[in-house]
N, C-alpha and C. Protein backbone atom coordinates (compact mmCIF):
# COMPACT_ATOMS: atom_id res chain seq x y z
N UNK A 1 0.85 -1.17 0.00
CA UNK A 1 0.00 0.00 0.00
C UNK A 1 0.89 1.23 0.00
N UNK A 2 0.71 2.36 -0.54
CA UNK A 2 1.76 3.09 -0.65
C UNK A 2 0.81 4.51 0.35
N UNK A 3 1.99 5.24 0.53
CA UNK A 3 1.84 6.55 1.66
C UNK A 3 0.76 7.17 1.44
N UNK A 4 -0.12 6.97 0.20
CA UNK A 4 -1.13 8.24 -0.60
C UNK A 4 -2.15 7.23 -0.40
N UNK A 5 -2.02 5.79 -0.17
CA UNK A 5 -3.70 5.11 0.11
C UNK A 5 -4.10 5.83 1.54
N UNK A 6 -5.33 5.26 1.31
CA UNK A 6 -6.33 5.18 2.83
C UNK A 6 -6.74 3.77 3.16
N UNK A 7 -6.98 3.26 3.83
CA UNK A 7 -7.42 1.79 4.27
C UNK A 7 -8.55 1.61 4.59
N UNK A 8 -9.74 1.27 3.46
CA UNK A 8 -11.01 1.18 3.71
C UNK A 8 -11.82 -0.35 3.90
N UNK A 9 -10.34 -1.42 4.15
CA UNK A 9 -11.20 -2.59 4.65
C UNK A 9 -10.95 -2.58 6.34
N UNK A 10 -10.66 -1.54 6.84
CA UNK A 10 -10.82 -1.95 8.46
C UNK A 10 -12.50 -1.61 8.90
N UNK A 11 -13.03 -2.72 10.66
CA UNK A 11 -13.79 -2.64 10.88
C UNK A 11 -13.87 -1.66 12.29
N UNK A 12 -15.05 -1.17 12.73
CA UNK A 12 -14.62 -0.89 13.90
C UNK A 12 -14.87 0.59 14.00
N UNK A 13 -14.88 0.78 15.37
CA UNK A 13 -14.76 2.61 15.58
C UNK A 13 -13.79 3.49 15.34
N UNK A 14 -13.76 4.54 14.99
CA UNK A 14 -12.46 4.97 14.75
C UNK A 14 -11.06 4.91 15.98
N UNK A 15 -11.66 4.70 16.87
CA UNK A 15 -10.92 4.66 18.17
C UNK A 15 -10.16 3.32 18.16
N UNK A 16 -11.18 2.22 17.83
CA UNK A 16 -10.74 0.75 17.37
C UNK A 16 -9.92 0.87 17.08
N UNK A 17 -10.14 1.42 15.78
CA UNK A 17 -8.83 1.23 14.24
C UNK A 17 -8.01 1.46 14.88
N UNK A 18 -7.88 2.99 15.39
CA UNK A 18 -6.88 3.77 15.50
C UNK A 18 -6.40 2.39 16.69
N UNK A 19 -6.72 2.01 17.70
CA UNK A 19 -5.85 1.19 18.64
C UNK A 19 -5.51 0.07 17.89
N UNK A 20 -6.06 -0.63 16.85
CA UNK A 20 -5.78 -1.98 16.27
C UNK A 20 -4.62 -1.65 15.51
N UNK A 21 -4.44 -0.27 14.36
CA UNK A 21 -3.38 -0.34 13.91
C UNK A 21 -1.99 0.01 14.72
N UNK A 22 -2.41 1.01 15.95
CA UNK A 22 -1.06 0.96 17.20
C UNK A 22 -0.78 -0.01 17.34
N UNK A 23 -1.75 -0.70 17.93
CA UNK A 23 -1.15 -1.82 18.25
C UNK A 23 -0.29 -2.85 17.31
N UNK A 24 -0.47 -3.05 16.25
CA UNK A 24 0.29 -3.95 14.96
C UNK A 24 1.59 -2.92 14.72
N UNK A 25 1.55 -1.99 14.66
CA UNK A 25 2.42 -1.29 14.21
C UNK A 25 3.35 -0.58 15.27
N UNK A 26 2.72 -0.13 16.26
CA UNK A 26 4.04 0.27 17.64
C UNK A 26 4.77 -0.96 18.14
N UNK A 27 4.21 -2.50 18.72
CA UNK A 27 4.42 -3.55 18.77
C UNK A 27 5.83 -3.73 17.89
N UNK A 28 5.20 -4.28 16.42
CA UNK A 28 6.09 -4.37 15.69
C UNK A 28 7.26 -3.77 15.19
N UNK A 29 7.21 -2.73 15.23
CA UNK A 29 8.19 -1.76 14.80
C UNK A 29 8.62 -0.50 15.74
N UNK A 30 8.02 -0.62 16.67
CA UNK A 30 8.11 0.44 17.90
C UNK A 30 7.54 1.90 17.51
N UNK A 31 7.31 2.37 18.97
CA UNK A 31 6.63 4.08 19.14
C UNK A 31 7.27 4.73 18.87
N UNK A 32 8.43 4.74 18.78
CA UNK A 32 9.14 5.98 18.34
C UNK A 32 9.35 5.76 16.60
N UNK A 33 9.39 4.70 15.80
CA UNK A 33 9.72 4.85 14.88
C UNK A 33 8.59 5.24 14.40
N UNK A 34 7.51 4.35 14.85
CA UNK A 34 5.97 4.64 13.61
C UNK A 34 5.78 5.84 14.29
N UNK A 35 5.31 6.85 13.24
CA UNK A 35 4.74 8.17 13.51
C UNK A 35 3.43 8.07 13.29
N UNK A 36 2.59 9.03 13.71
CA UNK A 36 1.08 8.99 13.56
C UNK A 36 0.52 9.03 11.94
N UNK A 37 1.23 9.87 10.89
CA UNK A 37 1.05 9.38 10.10
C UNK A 37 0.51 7.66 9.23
N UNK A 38 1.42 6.63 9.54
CA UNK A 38 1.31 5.62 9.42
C UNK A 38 0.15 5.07 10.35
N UNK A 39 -0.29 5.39 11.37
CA UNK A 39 -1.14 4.56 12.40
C UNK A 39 -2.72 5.24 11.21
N UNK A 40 -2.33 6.48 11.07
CA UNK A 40 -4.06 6.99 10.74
C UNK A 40 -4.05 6.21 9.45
N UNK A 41 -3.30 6.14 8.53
CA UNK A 41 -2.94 5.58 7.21
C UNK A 41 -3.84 4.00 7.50
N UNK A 42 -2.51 3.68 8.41
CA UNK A 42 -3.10 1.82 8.65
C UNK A 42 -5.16 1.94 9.31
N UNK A 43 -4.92 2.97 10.15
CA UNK A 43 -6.60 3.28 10.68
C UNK A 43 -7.52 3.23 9.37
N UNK A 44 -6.91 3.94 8.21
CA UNK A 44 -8.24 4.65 7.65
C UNK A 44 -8.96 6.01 8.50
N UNK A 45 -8.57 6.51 9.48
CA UNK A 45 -9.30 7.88 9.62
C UNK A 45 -8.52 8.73 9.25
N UNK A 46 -8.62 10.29 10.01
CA UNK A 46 -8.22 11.49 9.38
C UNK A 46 -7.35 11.79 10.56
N UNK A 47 -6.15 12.58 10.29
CA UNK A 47 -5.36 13.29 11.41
C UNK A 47 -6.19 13.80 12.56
N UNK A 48 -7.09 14.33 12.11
CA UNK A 48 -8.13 15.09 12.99
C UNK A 48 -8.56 14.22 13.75
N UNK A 49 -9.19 13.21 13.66
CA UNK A 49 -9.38 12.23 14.16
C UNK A 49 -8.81 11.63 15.43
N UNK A 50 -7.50 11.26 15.28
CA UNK A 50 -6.73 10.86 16.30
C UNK A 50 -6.50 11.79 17.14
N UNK A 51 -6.30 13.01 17.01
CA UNK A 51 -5.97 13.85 17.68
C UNK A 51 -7.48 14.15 18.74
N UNK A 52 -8.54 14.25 18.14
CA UNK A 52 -9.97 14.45 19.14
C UNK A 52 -9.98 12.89 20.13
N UNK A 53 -9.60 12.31 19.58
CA UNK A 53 -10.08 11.25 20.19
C UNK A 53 -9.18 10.65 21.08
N UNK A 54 -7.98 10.78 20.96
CA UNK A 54 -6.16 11.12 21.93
C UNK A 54 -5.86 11.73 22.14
N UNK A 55 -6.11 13.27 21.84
CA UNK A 55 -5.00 14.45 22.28
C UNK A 55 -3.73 14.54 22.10
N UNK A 56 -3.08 13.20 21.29
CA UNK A 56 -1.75 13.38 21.50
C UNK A 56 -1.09 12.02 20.64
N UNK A 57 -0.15 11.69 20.38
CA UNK A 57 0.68 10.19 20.80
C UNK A 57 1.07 9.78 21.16
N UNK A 58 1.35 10.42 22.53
CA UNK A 58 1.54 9.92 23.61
C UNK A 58 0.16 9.14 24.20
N UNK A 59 -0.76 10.07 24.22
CA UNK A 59 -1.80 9.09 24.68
C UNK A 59 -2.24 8.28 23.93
N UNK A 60 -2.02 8.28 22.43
CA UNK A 60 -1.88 7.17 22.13
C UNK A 60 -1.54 5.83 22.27
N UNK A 61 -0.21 6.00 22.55
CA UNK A 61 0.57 5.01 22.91
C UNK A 61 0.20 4.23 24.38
N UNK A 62 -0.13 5.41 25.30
CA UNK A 62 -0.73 4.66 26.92
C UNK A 62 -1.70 4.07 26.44
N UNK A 63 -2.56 4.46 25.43
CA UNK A 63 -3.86 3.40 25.57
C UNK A 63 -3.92 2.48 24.62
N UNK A 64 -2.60 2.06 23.61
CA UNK A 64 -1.99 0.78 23.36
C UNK A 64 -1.78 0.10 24.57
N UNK A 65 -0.46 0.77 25.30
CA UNK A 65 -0.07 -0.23 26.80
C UNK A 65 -1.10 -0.48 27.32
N UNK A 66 -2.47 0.21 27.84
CA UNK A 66 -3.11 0.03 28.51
C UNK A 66 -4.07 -1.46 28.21
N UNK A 67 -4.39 -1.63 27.07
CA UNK A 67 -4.99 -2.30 25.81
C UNK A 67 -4.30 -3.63 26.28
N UNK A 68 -2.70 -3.52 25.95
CA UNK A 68 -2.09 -4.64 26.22
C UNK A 68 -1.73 -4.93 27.54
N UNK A 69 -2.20 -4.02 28.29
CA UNK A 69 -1.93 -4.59 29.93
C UNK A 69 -3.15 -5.44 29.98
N UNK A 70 -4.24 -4.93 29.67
CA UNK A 70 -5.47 -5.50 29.89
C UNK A 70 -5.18 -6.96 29.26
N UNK A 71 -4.63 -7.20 28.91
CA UNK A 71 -4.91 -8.57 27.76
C UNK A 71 -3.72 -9.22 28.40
N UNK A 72 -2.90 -8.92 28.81
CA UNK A 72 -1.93 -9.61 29.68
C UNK A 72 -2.29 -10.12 30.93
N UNK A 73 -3.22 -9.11 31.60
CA UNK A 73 -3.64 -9.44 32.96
C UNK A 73 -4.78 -10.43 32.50
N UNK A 74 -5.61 -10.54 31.36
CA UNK A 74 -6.68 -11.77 31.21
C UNK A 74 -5.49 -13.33 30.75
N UNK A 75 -4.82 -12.95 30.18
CA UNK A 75 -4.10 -14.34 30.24
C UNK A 75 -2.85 -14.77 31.04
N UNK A 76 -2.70 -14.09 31.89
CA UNK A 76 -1.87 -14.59 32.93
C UNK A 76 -2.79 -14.95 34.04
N UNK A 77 -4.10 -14.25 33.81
CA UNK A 77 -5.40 -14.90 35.43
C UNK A 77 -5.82 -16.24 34.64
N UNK A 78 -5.46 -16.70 33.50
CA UNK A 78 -6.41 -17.89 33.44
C UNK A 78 -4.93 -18.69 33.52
N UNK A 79 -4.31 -18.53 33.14
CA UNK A 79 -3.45 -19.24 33.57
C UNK A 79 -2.97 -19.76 35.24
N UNK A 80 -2.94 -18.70 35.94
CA UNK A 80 -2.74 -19.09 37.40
C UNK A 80 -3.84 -19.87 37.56
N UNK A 81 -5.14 -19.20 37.08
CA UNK A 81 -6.81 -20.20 37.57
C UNK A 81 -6.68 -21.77 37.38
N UNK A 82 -5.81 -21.60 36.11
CA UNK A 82 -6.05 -23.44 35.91
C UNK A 82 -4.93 -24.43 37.13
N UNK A 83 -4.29 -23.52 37.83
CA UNK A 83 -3.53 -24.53 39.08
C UNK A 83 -3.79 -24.29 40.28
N UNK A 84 -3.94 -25.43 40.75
CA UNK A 84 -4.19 -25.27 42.56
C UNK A 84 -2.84 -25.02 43.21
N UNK A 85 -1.70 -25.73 42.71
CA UNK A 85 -0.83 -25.73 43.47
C UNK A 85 0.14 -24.27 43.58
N UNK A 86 -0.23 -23.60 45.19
CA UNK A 86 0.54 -22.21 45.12
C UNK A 86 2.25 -21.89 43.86
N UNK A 87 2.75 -22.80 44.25
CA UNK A 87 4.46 -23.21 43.57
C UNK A 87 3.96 -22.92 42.06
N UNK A 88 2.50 -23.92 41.14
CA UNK A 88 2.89 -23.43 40.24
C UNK A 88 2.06 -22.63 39.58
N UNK A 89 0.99 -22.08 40.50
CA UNK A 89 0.55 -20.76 40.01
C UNK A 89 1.39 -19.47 40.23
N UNK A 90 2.58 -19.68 41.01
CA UNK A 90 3.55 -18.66 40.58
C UNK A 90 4.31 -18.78 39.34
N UNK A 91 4.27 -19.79 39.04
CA UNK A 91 5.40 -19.91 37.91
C UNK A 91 4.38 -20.13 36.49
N UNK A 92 3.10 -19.69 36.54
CA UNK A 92 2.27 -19.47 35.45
C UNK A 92 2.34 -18.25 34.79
N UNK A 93 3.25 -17.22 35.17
CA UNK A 93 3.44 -16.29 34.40
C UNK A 93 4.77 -16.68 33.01
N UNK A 94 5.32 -17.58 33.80
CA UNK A 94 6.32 -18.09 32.98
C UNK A 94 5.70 -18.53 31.86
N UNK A 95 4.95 -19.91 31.80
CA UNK A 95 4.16 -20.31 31.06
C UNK A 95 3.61 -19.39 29.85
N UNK A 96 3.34 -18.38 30.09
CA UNK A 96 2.66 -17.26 29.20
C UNK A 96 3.83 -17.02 28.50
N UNK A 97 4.70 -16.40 29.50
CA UNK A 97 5.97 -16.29 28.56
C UNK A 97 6.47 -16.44 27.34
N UNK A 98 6.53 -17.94 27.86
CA UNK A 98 7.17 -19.06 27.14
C UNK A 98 6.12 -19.34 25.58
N UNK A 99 5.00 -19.23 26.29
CA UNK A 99 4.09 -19.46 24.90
C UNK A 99 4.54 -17.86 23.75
N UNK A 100 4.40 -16.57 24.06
CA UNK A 100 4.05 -15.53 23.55
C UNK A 100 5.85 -15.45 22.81
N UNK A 101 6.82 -16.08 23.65
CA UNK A 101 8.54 -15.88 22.90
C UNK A 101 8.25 -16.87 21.95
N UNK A 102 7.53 -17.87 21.97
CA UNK A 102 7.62 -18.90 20.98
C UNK A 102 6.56 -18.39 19.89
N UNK A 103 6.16 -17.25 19.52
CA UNK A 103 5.51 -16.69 18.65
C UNK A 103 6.44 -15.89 17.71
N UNK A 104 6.65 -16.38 16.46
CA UNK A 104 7.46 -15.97 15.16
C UNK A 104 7.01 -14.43 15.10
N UNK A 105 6.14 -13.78 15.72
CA UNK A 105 5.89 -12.10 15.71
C UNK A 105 6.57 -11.39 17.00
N UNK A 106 7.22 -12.59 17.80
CA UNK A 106 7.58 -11.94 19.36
C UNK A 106 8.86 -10.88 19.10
N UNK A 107 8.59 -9.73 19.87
CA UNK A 107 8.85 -8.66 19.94
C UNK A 107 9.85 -8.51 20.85
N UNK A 108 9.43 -9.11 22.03
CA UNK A 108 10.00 -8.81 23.27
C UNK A 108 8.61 -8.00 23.80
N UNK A 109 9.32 -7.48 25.22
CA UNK A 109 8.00 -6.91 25.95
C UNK A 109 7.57 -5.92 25.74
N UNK A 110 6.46 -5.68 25.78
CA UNK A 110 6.23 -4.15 24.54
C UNK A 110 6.21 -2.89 25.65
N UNK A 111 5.98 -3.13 27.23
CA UNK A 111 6.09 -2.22 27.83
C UNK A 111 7.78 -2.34 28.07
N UNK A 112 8.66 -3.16 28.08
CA UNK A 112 10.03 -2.45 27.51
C UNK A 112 10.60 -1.75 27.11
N UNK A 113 9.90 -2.78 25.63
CA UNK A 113 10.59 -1.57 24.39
C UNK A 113 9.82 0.09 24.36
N UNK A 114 8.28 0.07 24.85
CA UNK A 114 8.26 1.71 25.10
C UNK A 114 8.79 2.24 25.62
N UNK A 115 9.46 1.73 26.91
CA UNK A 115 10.05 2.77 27.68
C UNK A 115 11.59 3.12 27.20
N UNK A 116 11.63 2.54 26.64
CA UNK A 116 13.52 2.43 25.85
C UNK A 116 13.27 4.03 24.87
N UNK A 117 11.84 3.37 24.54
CA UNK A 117 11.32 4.75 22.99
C UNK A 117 10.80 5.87 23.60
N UNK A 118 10.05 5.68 24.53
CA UNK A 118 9.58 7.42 24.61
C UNK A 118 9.42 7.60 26.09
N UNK A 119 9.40 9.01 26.19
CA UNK A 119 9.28 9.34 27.54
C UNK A 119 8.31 10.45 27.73
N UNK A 120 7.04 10.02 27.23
CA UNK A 120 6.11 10.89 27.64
C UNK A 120 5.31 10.20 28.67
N UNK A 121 4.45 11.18 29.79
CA UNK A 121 3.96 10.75 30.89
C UNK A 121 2.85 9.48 30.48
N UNK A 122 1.93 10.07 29.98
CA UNK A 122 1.28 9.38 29.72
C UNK A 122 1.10 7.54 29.35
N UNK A 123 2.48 7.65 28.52
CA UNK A 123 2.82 6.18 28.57
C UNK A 123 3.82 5.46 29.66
N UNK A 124 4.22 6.75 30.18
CA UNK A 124 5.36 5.59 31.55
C UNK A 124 4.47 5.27 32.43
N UNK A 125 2.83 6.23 32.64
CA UNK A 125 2.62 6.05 33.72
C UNK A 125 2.01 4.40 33.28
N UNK A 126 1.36 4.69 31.84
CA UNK A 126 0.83 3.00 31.68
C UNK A 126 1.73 1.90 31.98
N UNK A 127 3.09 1.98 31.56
CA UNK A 127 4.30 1.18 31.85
C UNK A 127 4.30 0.91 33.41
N UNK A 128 4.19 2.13 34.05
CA UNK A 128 4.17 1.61 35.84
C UNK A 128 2.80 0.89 35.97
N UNK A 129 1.91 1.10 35.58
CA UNK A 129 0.53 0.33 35.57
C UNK A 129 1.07 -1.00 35.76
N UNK A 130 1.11 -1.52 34.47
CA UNK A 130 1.44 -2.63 34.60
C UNK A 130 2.34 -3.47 35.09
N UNK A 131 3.43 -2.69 35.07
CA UNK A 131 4.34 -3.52 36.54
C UNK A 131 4.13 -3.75 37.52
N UNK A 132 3.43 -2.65 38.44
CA UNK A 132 3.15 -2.61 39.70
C UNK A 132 1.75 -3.80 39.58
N UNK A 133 1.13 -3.98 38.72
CA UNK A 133 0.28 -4.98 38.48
C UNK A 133 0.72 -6.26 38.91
N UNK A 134 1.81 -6.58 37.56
CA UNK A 134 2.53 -8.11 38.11
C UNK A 134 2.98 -7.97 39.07
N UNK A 135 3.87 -7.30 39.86
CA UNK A 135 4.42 -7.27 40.81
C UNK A 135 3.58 -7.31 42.21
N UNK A 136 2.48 -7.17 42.22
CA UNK A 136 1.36 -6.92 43.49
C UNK A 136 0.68 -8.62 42.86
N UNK A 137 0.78 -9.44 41.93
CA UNK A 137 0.18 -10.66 41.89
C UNK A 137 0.96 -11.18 42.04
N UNK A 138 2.25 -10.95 41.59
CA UNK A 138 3.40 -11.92 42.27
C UNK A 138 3.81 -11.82 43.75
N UNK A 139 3.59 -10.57 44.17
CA UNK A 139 3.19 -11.02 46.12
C UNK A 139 2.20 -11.47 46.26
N UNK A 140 1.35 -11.47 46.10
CA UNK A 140 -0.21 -11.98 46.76
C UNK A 140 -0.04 -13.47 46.40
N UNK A 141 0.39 -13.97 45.60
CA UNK A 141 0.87 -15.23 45.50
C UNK A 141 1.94 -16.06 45.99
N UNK A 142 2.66 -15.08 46.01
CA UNK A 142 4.13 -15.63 47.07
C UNK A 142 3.24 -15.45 48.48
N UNK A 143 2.80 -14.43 49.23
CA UNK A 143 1.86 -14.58 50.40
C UNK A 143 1.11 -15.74 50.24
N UNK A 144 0.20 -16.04 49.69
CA UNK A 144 -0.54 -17.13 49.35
C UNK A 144 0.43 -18.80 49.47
N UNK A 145 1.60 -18.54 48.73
CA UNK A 145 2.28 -19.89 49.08
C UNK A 145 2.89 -19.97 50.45
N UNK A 146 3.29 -18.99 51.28
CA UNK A 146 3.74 -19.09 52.67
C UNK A 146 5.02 -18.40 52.60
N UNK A 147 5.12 -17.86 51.60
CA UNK A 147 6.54 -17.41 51.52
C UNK A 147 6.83 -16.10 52.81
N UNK A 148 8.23 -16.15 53.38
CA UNK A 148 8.64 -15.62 54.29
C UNK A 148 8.65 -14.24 54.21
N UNK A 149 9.22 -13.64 53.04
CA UNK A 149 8.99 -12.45 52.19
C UNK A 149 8.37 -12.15 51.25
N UNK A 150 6.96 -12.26 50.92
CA UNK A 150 6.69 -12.65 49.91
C UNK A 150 7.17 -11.10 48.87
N UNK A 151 7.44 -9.78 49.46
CA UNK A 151 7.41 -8.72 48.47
C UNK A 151 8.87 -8.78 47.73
N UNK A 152 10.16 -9.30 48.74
CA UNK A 152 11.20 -9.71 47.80
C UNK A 152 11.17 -10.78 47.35
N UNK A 153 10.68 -11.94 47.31
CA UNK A 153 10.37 -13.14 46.47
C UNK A 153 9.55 -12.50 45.44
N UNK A 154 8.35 -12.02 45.16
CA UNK A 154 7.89 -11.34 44.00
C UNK A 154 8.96 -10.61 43.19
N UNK A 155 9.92 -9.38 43.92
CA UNK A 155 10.64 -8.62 43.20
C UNK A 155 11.49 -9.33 42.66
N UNK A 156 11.84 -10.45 43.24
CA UNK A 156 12.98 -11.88 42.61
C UNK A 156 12.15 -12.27 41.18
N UNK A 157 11.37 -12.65 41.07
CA UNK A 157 10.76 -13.72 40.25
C UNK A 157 10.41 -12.43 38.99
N UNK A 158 10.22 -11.51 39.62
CA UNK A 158 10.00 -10.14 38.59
C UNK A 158 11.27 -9.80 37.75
N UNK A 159 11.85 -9.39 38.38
CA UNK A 159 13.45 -9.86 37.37
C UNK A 159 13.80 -10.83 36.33
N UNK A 160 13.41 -12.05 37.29
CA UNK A 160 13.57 -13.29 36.29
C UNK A 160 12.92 -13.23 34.99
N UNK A 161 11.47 -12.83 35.01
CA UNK A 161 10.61 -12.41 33.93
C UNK A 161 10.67 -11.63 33.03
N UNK A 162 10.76 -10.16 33.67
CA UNK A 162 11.88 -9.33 32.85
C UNK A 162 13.20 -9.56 31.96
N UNK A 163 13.75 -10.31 32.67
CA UNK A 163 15.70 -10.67 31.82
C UNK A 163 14.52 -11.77 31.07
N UNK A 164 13.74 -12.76 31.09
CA UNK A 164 13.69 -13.70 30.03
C UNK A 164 12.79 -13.11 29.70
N UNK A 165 12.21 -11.93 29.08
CA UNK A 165 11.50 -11.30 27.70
C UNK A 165 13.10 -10.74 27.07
N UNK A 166 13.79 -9.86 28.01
CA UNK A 166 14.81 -9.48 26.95
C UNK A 166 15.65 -10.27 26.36
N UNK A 167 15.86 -11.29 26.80
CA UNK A 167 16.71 -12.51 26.63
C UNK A 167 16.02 -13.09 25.33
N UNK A 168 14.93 -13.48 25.47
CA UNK A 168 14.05 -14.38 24.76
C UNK A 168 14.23 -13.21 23.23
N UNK A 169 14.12 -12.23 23.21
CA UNK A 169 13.99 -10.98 21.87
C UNK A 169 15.18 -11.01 21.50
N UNK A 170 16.39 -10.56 22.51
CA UNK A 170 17.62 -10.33 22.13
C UNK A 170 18.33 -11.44 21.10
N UNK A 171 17.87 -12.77 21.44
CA UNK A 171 18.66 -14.09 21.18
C UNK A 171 17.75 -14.66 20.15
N UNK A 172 16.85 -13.81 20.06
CA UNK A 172 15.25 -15.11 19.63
C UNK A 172 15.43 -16.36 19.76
N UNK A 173 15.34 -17.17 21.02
CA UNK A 173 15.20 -17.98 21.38
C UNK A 173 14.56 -18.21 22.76
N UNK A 174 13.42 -18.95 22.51
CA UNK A 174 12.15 -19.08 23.94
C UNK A 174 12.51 -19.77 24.61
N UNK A 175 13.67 -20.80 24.23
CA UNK A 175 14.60 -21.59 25.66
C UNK A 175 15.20 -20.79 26.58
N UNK A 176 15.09 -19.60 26.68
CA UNK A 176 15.74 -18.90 27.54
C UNK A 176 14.65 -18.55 28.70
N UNK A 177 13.27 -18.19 28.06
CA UNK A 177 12.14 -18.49 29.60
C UNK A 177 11.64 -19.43 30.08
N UNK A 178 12.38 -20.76 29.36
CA UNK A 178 12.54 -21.96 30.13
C UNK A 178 13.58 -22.09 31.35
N UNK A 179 14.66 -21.28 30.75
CA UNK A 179 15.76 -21.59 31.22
C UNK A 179 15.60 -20.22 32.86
N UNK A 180 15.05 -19.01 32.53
CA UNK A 180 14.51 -18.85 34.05
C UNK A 180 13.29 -18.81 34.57
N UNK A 181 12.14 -19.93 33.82
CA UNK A 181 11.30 -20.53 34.32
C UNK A 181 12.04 -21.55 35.58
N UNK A 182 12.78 -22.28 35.12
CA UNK A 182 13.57 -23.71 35.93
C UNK A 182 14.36 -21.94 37.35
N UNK A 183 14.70 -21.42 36.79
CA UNK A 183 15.43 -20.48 37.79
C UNK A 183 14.86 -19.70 39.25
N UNK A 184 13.82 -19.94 38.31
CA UNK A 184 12.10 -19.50 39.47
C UNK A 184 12.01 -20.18 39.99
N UNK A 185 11.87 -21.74 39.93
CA UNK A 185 11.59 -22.80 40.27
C UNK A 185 12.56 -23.31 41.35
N UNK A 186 14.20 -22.97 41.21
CA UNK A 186 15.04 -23.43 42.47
C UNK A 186 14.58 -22.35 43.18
N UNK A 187 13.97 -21.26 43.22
CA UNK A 187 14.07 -19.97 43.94
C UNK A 187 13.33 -20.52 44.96
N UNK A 188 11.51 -20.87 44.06
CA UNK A 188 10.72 -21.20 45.07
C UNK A 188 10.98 -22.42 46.08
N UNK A 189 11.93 -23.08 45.02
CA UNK A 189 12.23 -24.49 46.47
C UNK A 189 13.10 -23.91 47.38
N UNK A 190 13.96 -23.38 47.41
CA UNK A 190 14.32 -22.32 48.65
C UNK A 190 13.65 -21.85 49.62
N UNK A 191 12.51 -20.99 49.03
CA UNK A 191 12.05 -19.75 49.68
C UNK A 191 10.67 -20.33 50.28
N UNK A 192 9.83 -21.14 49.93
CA UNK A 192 8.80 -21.48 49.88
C UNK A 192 9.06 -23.02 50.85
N UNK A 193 7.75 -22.87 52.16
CA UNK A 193 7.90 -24.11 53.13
C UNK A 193 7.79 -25.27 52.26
N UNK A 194 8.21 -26.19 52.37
CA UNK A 194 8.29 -27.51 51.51
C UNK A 194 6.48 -28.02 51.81
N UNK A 195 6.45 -28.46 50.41
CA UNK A 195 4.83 -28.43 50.24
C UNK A 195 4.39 -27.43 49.13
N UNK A 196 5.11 -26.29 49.28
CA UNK A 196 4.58 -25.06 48.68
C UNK A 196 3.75 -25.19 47.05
């Protein structure tokens, strides 16, 4: 499609579009490179458009992260849901992981790579959103297994997660959130009363 089309097979509200093509296109190629140009292009609406309905691209971009926090937090809860056992509903974030690096479109973590790209409020604050997210389910779950600390056992296992998205992008290879999936796993036999 060249710079002078418009895109008149998308469905959806203009707000949609406008988030469906952020999302394909900041994801893939990052926020700082795609300019709004290209997002309204891939949308099908008008400059005007994005701007009434975002104010900005920055807020753009938060309500990509936000979009994809939301969709992170629905598949990392069904994932913990499907285990009883505390030990490996902590280590069900891994699992997700491991599935999303083993995807030929994997990126790495997209609240990462935004924060690497831009530094407008609006999107760091979505970036802290969602950390402080995992990070408050990865205590309540380390609490939940008996763990002694559970807020530095979370901040442990948060790391681990973190280095294996960058790991997993850097190397493209998803054996690497295996490799501190298993790393999580001596942590919790440590940290966690036997049983856990």
């Amino acid at each position: 499609m060249s710079a002078t089309m418009v895109r008149t097979d998308v469905a959806g509200s203009p707000r949609e579009r406008l988030l469906a093509a952020a999302n394909e296109l900041f994801y893939r190629e990052g926020v700082h490179t795609v300019g709004i140009d290209r997002v309204i292009e891939r949308a099908g609406v008008a400059k005007a458009t994005l701007y009434s309905t975002f104010g900005s691209k920055d807020e753009l971009i938060a309500a990509y992260l936000e979009g994809r926090h939301e969709r992170m937090r629905e598949r990392i809860e069904r994932a913990i849901a499907r285990h009883r056992s505390p030990r490996a509903r902590l280590l069900a974030p891994f699992a997700v992981q491991e599935e999303l690096a083993a995807d030929d479109g994997y990126r790495g973590c997209a609240f990462a790579n935004a924060t690497a790209e831009s530094h407008g409020p609006a999107a760091e604050a979505a970036v802290a959103a969602y950390r402080a997210w995992l990070r408050e389910t990865l205590t309540a779950l380390a609490a939940a297994a008996g763990a002694r600390n559970p807020a530095a056992l979370a901040r442990q296992l948060h790391l681990l997660y973190d280095g294996a998205a960058q790991s997993a992008r850097m190397d493209h290879d998803p054996a690497t959130v295996r490799a501190a999936r298993a790393a999580a796993a001596a942590l919790l036999d440590a940290a966690l009363p036997s049983g856990g």
